[in-house]
PDB file of N, CA and C in Angstrom:
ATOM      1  N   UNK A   1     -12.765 -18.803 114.781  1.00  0.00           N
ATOM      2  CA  UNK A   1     -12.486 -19.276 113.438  1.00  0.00           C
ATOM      3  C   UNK A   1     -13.080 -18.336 112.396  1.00  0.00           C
ATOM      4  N   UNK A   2     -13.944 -17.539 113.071  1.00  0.00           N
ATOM      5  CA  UNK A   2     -14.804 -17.036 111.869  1.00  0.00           C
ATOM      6  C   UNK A   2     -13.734 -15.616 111.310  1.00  0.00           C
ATOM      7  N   UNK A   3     -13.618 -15.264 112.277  1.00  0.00           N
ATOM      8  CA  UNK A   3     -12.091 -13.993 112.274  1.00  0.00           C
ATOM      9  C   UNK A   3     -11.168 -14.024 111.347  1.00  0.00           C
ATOM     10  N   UNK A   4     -10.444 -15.689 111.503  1.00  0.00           N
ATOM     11  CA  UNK A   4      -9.845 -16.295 111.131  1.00  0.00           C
ATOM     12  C   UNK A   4     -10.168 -16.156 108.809  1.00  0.00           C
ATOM     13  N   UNK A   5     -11.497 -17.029 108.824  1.00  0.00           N
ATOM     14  CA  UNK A   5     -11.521 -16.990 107.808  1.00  0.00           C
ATOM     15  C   UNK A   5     -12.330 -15.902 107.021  1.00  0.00           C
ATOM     16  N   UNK A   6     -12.198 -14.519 107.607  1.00  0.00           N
ATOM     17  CA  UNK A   6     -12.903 -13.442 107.063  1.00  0.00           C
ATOM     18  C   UNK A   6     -11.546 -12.874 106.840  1.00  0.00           C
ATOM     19  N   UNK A   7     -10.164 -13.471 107.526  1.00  0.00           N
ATOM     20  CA  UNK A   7      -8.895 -12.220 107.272  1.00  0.00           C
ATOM     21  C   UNK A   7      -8.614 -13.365 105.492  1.00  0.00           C
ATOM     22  N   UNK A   8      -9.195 -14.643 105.446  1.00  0.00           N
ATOM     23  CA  UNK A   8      -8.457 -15.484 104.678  1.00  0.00           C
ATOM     24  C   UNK A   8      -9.052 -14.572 103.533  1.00  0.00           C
ATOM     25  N   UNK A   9     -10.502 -14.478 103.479  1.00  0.00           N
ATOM     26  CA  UNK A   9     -11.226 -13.840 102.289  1.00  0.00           C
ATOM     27  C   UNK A   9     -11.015 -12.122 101.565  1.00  0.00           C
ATOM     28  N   UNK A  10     -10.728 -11.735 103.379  1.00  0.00           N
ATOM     29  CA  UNK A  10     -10.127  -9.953 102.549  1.00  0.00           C
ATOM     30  C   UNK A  10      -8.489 -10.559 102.132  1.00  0.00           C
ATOM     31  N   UNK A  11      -7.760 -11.212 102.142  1.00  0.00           N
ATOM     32  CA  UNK A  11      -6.781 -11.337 101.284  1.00  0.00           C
ATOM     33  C   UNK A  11      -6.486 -11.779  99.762  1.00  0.00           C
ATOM     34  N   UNK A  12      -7.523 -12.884 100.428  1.00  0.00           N
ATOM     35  CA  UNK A  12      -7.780 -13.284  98.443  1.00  0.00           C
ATOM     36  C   UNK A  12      -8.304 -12.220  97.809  1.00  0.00           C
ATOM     37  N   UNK A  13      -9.136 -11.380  98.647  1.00  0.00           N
ATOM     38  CA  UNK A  13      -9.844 -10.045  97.723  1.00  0.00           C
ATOM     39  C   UNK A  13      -8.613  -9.360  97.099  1.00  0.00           C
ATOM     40  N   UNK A  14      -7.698  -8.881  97.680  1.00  0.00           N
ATOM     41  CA  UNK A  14      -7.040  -7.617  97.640  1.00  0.00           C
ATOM     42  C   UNK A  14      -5.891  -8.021  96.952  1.00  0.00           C
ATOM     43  N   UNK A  15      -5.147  -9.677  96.507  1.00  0.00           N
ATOM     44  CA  UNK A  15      -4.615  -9.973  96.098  1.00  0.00           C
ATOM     45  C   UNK A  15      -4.790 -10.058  94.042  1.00  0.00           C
ATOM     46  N   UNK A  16      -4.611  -8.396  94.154  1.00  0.00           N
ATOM     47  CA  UNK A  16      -4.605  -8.663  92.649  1.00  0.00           C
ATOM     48  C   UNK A  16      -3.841  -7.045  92.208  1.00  0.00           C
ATOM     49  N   UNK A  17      -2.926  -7.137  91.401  1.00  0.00           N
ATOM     50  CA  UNK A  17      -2.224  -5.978  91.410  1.00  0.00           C
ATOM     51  C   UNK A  17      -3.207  -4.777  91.558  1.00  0.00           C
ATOM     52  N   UNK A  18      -4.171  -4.970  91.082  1.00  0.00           N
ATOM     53  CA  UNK A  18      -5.086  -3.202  90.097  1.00  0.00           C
ATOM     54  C   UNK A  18      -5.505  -3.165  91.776  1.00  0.00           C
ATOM     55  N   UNK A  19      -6.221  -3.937  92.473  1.00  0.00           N
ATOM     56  CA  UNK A  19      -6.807  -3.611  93.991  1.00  0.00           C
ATOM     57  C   UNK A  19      -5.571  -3.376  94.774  1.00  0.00           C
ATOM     58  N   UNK A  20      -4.113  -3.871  94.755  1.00  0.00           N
ATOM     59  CA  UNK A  20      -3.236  -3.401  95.497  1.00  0.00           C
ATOM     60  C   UNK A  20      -3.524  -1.671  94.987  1.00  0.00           C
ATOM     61  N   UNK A  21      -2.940  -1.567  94.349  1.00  0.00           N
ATOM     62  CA  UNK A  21      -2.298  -0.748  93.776  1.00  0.00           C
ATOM     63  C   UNK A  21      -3.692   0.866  93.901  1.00  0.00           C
ATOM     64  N   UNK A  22      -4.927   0.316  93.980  1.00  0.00           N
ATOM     65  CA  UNK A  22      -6.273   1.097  94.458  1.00  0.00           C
ATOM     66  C   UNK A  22      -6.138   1.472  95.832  1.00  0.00           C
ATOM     67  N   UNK A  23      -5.286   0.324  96.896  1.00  0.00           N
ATOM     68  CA  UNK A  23      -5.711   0.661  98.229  1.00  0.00           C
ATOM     69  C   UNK A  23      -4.277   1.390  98.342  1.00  0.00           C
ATOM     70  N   UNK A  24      -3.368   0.855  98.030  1.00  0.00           N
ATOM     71  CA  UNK A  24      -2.227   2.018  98.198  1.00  0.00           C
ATOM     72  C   UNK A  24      -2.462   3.372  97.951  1.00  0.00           C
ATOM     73  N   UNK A  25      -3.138   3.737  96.891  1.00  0.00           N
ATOM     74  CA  UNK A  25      -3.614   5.139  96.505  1.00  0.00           C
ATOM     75  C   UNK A  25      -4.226   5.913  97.566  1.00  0.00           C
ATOM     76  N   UNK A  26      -5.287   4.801  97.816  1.00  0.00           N
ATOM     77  CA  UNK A  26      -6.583   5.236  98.680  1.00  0.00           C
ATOM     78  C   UNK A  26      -5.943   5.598 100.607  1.00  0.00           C
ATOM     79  N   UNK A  27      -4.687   5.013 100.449  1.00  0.00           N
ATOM     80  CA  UNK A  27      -4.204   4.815 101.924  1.00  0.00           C
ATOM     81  C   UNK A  27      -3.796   6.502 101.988  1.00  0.00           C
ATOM     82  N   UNK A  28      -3.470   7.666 100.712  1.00  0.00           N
ATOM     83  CA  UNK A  28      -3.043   8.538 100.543  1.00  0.00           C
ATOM     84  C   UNK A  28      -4.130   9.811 100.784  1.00  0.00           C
ATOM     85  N   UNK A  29      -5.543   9.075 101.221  1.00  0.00           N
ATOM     86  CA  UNK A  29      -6.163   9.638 100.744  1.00  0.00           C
ATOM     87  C   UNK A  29      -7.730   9.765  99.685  1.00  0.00           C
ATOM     88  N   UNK A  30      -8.756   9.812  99.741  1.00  0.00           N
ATOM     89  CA  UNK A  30      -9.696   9.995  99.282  1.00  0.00           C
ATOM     90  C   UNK A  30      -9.681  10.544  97.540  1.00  0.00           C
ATOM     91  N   UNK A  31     -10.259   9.457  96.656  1.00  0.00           N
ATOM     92  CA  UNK A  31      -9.580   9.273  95.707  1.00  0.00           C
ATOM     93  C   UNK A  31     -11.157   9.230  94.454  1.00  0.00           C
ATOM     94  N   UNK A  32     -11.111   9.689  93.612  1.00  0.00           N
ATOM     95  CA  UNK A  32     -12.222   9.594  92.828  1.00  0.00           C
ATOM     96  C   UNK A  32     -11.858   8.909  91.388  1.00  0.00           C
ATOM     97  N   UNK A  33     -13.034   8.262  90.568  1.00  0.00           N
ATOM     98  CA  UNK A  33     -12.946   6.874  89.710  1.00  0.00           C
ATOM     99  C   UNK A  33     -12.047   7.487  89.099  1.00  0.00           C
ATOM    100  N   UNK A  34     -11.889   9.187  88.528  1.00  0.00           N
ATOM    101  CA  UNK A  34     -11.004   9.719  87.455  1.00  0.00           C
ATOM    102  C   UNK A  34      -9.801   9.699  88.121  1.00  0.00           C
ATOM    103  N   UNK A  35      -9.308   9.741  88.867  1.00  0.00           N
ATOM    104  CA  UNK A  35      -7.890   9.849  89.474  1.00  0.00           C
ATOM    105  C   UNK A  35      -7.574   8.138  89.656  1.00  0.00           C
ATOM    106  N   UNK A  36      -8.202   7.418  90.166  1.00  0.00           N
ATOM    107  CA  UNK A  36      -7.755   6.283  89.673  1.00  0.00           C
ATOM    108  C   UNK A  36      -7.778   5.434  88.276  1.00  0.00           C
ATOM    109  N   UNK A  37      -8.284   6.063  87.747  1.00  0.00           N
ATOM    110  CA  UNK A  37      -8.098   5.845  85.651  1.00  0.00           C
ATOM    111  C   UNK A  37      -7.002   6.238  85.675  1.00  0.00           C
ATOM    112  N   UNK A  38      -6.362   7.719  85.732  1.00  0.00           N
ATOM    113  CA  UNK A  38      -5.208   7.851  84.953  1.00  0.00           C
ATOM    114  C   UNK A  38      -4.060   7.046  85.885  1.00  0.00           C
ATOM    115  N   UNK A  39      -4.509   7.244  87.462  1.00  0.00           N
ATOM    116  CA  UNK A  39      -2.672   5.901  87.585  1.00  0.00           C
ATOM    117  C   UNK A  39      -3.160   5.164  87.409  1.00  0.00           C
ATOM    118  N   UNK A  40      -4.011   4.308  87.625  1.00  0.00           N
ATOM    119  CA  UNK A  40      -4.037   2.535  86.798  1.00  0.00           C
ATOM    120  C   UNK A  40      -3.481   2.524  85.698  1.00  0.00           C
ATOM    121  N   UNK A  41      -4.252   3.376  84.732  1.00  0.00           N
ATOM    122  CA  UNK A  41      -4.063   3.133  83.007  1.00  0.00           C
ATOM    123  C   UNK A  41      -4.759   2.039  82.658  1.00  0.00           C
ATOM    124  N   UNK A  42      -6.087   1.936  83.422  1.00  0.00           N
ATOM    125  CA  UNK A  42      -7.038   1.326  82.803  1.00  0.00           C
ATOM    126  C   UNK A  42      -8.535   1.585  82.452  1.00  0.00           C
ATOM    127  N   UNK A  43      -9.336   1.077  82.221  1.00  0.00           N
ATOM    128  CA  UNK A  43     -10.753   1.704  81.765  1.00  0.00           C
ATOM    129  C   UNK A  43     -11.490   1.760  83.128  1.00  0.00           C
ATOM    130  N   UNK A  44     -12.553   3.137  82.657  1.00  0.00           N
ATOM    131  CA  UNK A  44     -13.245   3.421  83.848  1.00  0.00           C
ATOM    132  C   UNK A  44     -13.789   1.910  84.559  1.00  0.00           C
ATOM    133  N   UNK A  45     -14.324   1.381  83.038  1.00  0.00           N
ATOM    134  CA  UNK A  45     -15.147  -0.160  83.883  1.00  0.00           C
ATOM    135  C   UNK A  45     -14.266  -0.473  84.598  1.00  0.00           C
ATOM    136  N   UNK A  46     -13.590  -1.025  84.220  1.00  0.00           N
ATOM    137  CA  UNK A  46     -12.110  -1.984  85.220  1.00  0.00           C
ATOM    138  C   UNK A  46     -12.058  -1.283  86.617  1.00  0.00           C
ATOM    139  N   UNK A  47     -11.738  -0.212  86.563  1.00  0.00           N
ATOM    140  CA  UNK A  47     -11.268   0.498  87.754  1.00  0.00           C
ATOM    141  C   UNK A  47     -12.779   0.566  88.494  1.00  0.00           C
ATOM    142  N   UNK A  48     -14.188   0.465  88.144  1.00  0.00           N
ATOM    143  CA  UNK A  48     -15.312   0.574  88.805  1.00  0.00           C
ATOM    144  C   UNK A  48     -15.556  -1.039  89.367  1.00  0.00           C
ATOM    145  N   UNK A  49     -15.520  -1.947  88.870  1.00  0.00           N
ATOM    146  CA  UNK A  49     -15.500  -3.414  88.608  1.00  0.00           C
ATOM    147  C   UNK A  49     -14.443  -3.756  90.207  1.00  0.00           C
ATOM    148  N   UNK A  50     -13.261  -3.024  90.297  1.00  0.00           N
ATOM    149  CA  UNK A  50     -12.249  -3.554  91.355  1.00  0.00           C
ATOM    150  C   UNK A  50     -12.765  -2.547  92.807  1.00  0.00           C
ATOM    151  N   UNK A  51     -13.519  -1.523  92.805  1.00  0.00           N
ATOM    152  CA  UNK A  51     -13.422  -0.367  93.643  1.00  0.00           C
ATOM    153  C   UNK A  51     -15.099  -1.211  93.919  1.00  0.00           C
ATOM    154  N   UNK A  52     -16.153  -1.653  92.667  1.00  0.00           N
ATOM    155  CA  UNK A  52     -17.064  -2.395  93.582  1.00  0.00           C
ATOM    156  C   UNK A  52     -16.955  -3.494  94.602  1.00  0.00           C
ATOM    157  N   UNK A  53     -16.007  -4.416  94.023  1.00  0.00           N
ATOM    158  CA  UNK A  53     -15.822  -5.559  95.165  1.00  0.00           C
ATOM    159  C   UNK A  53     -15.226  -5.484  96.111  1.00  0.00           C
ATOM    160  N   UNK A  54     -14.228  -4.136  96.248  1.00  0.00           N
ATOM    161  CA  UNK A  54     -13.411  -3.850  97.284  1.00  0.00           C
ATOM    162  C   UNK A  54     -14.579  -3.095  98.334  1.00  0.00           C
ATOM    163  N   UNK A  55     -15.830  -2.621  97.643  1.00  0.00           N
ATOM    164  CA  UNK A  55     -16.680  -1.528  98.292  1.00  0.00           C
ATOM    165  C   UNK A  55     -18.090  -2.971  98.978  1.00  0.00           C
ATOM    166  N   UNK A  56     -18.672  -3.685  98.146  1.00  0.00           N
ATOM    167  CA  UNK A  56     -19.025  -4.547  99.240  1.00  0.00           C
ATOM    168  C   UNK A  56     -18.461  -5.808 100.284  1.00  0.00           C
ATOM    169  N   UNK A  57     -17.667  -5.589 100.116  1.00  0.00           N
ATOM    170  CA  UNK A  57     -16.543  -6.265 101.282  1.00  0.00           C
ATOM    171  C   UNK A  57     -16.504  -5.799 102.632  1.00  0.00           C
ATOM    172  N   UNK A  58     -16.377  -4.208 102.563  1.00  0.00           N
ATOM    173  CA  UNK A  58     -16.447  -2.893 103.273  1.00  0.00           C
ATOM    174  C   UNK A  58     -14.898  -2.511 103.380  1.00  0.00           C
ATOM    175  N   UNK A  59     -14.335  -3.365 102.547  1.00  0.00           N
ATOM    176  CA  UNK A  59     -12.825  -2.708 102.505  1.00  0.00           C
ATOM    177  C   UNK A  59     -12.554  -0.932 102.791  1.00  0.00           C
ATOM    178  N   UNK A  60     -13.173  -0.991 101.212  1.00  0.00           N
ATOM    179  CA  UNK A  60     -13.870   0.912 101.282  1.00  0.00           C
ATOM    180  C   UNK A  60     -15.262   1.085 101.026  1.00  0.00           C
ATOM    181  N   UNK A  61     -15.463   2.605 101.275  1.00  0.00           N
ATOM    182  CA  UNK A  61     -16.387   3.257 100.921  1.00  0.00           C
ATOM    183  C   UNK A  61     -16.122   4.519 100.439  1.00  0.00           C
ATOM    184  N   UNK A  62     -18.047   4.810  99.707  1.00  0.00           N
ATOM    185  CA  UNK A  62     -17.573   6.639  98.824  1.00  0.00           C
ATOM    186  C   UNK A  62     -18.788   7.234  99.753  1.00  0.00           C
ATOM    187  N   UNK A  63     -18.408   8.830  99.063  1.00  0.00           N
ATOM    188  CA  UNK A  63     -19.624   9.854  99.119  1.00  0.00           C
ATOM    189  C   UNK A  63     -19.394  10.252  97.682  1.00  0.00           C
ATOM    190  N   UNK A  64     -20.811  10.849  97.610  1.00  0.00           N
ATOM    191  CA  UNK A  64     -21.072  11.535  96.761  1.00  0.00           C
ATOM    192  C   UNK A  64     -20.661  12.828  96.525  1.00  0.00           C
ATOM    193  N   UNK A  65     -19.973  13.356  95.808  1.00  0.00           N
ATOM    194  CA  UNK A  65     -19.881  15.123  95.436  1.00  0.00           C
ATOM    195  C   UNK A  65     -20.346  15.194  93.789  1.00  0.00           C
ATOM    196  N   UNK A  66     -21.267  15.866  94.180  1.00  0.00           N
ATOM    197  CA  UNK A  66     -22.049  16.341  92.383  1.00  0.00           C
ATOM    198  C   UNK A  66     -22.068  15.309  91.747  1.00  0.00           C
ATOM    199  N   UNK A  67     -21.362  14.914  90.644  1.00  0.00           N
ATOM    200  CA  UNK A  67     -21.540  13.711  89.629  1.00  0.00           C
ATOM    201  C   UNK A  67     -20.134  12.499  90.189  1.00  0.00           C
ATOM    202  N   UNK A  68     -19.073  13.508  91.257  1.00  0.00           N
ATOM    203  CA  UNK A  68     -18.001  12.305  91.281  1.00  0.00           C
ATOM    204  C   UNK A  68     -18.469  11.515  92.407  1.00  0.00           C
ATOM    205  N   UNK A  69     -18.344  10.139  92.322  1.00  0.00           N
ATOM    206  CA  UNK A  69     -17.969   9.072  93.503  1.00  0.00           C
ATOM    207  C   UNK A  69     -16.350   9.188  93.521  1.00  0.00           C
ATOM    208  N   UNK A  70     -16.407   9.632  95.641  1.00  0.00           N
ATOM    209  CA  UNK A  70     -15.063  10.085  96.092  1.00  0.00           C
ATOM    210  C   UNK A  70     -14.711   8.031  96.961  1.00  0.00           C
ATOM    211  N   UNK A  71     -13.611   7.818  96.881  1.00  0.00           N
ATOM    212  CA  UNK A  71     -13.675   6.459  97.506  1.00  0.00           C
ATOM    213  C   UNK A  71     -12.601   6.846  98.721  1.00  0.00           C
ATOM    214  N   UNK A  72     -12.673   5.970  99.975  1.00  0.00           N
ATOM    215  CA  UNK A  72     -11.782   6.114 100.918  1.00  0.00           C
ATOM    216  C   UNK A  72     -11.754   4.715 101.528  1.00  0.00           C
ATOM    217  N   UNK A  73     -10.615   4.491 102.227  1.00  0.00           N
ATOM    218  CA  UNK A  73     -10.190   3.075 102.773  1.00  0.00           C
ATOM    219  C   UNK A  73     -11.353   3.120 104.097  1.00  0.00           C
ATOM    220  N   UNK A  74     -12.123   1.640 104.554  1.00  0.00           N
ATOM    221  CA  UNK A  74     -12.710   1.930 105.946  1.00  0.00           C
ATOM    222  C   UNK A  74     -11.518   0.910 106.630  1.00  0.00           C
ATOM    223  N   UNK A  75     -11.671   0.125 105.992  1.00  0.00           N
ATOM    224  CA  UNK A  75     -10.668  -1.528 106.736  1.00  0.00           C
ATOM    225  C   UNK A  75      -9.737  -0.995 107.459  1.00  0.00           C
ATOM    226  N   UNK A  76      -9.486  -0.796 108.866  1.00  0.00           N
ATOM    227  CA  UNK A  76      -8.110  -0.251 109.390  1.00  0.00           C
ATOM    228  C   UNK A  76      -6.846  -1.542 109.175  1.00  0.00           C
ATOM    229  N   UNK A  77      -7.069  -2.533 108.649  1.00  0.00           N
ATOM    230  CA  UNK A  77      -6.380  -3.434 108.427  1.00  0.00           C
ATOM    231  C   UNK A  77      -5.309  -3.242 107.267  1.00  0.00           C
ATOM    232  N   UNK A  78      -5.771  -2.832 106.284  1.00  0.00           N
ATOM    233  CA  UNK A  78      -5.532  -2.329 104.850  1.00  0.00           C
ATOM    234  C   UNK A  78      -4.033  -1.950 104.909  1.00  0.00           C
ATOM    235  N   UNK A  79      -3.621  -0.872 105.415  1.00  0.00           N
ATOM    236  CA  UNK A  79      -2.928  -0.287 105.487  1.00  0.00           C
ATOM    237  C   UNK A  79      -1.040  -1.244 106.045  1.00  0.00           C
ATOM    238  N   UNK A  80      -1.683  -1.773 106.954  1.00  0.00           N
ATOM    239  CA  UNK A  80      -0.213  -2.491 107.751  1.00  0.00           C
ATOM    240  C   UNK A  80      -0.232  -3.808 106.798  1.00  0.00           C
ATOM    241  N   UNK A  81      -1.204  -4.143 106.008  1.00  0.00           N
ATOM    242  CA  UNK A  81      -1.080  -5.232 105.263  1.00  0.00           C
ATOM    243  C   UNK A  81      -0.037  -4.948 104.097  1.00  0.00           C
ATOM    244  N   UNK A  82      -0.559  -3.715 103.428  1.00  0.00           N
ATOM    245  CA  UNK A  82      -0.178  -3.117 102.302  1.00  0.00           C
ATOM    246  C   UNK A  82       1.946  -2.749 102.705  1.00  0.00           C
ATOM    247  N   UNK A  83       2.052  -2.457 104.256  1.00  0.00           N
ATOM    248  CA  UNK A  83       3.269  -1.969 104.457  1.00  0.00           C
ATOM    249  C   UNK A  83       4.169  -3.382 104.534  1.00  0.00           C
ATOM    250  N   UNK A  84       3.528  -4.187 105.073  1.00  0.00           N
ATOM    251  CA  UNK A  84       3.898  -5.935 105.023  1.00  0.00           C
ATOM    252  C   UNK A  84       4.948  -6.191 103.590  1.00  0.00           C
ATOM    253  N   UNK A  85       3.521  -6.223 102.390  1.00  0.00           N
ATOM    254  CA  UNK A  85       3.746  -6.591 101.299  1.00  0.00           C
ATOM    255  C   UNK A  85       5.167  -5.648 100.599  1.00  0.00           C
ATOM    256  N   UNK A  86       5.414  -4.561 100.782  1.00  0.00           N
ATOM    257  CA  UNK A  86       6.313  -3.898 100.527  1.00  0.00           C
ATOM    258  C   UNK A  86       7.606  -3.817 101.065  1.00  0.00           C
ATOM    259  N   UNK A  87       7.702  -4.364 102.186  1.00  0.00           N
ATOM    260  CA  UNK A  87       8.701  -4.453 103.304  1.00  0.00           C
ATOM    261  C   UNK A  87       9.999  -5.721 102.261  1.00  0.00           C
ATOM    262  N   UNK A  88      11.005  -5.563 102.554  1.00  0.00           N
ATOM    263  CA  UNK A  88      12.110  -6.369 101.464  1.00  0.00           C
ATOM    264  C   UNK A  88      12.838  -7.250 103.060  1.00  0.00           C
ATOM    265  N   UNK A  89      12.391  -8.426 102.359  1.00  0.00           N
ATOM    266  CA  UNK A  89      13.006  -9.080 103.441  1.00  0.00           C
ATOM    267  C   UNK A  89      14.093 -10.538 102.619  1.00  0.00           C
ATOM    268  N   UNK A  90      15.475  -9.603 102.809  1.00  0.00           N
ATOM    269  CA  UNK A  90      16.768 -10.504 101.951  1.00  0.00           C
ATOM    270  C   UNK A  90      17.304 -11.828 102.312  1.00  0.00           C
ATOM    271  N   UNK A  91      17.029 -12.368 103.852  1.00  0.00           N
ATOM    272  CA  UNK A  91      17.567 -13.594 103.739  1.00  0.00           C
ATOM    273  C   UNK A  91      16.372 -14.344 104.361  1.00  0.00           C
ATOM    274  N   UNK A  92      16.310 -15.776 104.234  1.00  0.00           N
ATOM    275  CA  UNK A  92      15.528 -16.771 104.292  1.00  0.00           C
ATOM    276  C   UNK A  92      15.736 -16.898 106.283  1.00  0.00           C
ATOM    277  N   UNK A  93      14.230 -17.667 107.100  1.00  0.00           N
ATOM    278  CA  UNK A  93      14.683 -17.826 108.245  1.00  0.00           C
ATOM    279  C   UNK A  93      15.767 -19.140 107.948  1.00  0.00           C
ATOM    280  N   UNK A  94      16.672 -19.717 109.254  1.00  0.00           N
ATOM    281  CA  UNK A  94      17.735 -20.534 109.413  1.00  0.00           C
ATOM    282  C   UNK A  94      16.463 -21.642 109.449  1.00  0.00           C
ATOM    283  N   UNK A  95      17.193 -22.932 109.087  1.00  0.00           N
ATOM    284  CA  UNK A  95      16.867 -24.322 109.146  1.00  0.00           C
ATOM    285  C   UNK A  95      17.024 -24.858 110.441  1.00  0.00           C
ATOM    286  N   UNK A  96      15.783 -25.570 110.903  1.00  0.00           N
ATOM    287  CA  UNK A  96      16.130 -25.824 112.692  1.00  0.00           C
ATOM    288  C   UNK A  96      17.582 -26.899 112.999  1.00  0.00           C
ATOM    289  N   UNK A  97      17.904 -26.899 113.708  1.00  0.00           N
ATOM    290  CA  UNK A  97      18.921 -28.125 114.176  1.00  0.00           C
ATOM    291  C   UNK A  97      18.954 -29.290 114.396  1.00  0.00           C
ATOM    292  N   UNK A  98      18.043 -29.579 114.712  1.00  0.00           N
ATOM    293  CA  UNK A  98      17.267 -30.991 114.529  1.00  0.00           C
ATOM    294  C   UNK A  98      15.328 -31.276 115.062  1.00  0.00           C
ATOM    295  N   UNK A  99      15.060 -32.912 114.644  1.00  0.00           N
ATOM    296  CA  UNK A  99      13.765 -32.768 114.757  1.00  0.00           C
ATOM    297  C   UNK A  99      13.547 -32.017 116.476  1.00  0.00           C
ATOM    298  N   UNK A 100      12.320 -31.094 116.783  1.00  0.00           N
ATOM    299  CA  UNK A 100      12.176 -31.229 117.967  1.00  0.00           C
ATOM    300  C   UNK A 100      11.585 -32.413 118.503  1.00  0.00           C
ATOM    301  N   UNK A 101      11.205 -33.331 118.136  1.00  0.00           N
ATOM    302  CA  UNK A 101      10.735 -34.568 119.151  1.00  0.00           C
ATOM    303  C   UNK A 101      11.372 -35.244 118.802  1.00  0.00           C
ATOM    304  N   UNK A 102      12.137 -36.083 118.342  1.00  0.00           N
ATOM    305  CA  UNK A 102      13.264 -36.972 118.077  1.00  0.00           C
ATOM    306  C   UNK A 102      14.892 -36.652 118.916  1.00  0.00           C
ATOM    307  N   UNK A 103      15.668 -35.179 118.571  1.00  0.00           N
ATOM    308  CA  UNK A 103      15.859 -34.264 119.042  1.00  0.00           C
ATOM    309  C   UNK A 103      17.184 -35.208 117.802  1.00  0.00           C
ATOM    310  N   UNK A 104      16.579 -35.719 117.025  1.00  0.00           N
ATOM    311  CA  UNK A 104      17.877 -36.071 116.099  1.00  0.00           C
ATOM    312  C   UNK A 104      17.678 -36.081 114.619  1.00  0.00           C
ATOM    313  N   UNK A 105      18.346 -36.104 113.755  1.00  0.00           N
ATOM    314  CA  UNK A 105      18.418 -35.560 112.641  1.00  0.00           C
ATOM    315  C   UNK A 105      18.855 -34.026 112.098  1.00  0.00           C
ATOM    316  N   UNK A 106      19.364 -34.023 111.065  1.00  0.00           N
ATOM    317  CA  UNK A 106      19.673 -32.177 110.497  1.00  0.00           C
ATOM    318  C   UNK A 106      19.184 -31.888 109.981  1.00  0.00           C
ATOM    319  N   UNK A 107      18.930 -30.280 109.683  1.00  0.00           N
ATOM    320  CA  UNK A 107      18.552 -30.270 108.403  1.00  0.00           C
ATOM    321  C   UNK A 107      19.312 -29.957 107.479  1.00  0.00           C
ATOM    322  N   UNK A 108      19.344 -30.591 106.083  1.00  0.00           N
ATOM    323  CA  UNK A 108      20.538 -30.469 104.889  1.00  0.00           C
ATOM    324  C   UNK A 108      20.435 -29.326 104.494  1.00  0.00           C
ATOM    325  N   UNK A 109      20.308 -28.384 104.638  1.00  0.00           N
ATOM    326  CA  UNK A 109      20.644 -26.991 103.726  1.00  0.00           C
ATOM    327  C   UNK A 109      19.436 -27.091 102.916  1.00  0.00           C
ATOM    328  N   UNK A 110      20.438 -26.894 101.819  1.00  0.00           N
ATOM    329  CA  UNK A 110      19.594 -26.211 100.668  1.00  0.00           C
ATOM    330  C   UNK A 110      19.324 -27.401  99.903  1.00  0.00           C
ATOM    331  N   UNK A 111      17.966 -27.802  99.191  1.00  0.00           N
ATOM    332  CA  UNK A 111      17.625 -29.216  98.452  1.00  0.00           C
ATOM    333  C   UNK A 111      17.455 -28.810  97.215  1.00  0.00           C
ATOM    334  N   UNK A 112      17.255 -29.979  96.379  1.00  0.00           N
ATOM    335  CA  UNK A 112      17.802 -29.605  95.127  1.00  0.00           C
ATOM    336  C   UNK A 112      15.963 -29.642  94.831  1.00  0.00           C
ATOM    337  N   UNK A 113      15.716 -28.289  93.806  1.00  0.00           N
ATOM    338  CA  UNK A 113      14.436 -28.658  93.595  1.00  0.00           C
ATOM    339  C   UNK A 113      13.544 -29.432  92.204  1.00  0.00           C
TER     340      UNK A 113
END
């Protein structure tokens, strides 16, 4: 269970456009706060603020070079999650045929919502 609700918590983490959109970068590659300012198009804070909570999670991590913090993905998870979310999937699964334990009833299509 514990597995379970550590995948529930890195999702709620990562579920927010600016952290998508950080680990997609980062999936490209080792990425520093200035290179993620100009594609975000947001402020250094912001972009430090989403790259900290993604960084004690252990989503990612940096090194140091001179004055830049370089960031890189550790989560090997990250990645097939990120290809998930992007994947276009056009029709709905089918409606079963009837209850399985009853083995009667339909299901009506489409309901009015």
């Amino acid at each position: 269970m514990t597995n379970l609700l550590s995948r529930i918590e890195l999702i709620k983490l990562i579920a927010h456009p600016a952290r998508i959109s950080i680990l997609e970068e980062l999936t490209k590659g080792v990425k520093c706060v200035s290179d993620l300012e100009e594609f975000l198009d947001l402020s250094q804070s912001n972009v430090s603020q989403h790259l900290s909570a993604l960084r004690l999670t252990g989503i990612i991590d940096y090194f140091v070079d001179g004055r830049l913090r370089c960031y890189f993905l550790k989560n090997a998870m990250i990645p097939d999650l990120l290809e998930i979310l992007k994947k276009d999937y056009p029709e709905e699964l089918p409606g079963p045929e009837c209850c399985p334990t009853t083995k009667k009833g339909t299901y009506p299509g489409d309901r009015k919502k």
